[in-house]
Protein backbone atom coordinates (compact mmCIF):
# COMPACT_ATOMS: atom_id res chain seq x y z
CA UNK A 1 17.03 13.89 82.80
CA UNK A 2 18.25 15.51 85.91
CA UNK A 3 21.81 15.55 85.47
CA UNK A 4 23.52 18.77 85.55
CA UNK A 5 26.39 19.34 83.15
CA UNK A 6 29.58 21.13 84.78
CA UNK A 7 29.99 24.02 82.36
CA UNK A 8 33.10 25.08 83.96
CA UNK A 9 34.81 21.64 83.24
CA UNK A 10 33.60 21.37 79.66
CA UNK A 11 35.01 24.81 78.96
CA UNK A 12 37.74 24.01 80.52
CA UNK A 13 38.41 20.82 78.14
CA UNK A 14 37.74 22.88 75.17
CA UNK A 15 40.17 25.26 76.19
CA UNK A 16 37.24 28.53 76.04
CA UNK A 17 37.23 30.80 78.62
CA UNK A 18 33.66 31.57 79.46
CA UNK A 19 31.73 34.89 80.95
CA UNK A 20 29.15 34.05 83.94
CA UNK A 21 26.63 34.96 80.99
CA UNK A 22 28.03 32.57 78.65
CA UNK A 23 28.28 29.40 81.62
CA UNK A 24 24.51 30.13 82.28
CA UNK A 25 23.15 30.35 78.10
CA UNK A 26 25.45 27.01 77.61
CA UNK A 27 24.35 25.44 80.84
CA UNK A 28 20.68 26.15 79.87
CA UNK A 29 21.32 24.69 75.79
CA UNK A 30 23.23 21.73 77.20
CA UNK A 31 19.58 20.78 79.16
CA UNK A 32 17.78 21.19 76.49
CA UNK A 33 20.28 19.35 74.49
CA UNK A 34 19.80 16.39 77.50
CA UNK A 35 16.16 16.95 77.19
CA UNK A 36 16.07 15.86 73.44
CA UNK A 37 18.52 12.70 73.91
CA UNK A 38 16.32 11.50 76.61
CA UNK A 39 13.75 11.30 74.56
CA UNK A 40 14.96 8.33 72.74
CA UNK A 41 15.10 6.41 75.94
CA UNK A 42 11.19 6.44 75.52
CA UNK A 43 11.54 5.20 71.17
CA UNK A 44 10.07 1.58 71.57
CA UNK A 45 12.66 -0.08 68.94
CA UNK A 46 11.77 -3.93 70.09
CA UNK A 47 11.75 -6.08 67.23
CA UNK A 48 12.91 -3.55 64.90
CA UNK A 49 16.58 -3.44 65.15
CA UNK A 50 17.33 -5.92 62.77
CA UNK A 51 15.71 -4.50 60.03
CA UNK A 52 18.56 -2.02 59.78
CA UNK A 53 21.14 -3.24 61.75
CA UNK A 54 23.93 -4.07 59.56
CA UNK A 55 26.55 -6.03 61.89
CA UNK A 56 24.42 -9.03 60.95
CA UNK A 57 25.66 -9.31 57.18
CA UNK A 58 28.09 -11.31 56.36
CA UNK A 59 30.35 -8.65 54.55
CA UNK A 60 33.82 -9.70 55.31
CA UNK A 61 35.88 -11.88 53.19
CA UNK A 62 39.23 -13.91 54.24
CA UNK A 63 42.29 -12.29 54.33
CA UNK A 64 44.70 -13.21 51.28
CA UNK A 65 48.23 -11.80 50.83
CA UNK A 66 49.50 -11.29 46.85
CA UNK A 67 52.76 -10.41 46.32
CA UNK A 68 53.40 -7.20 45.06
CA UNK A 69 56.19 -7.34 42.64
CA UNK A 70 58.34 -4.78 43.95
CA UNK A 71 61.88 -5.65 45.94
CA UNK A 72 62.73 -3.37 48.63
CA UNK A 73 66.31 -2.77 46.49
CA UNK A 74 64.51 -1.10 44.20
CA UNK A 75 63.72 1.62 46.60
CA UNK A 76 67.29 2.08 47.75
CA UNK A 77 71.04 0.49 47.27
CA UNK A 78 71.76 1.68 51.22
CA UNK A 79 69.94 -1.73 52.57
CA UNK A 80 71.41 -4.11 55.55
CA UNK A 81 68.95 -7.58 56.65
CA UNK A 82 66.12 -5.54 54.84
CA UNK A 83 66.03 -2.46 56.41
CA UNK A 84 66.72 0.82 54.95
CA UNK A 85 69.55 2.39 56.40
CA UNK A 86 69.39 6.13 57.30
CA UNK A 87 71.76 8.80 58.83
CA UNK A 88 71.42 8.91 62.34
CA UNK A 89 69.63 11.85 63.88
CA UNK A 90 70.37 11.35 67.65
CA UNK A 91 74.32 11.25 68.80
């Protein structure tokens, strides 16, 4: 992989303030890093995937709504059209 990671930017994102040392070791780890990851470009996985590829099960069930039982006055007696009613904060 020939891409070369700006180790100035990434420190800069991560908020780190990095020596010239410390841009150089990271630079150097984030190619290796690269290195490994491009090696599962080369991982023949054809015919494969849906041994373990879960998207294909049919896990999800409908959606059903229950009541719950509980009336929003028994939360608070300060209610108007449903809605709580709370000092306000802003003037």
């Amino acid at each position: 992989m020939s891409e070369d990671i700006n180790v100035q930017k990434v420190a800069q994102l991560a908020r780190l303030k990095l020596t010239a040392a410390e841009e150089s070791y990271f630079g150097d780890k984030f190619k290796e890093i690269l290195g490994y990851v491009s090696l599962l470009s080369e991982v023949n996985i054809e015919g494969k995937t849906d041994q373990r590829d879960e998207s294909n099960l049919s896990i999800y069930r409908t959606d059903q709504t229950n009541p719950s039982g509980i009336a929003v006055e028994d939360f608070s007696d300060k209610i108007e059209n449903q809605h709580f009613m709370v000092p306000s904060v802003i003037e």
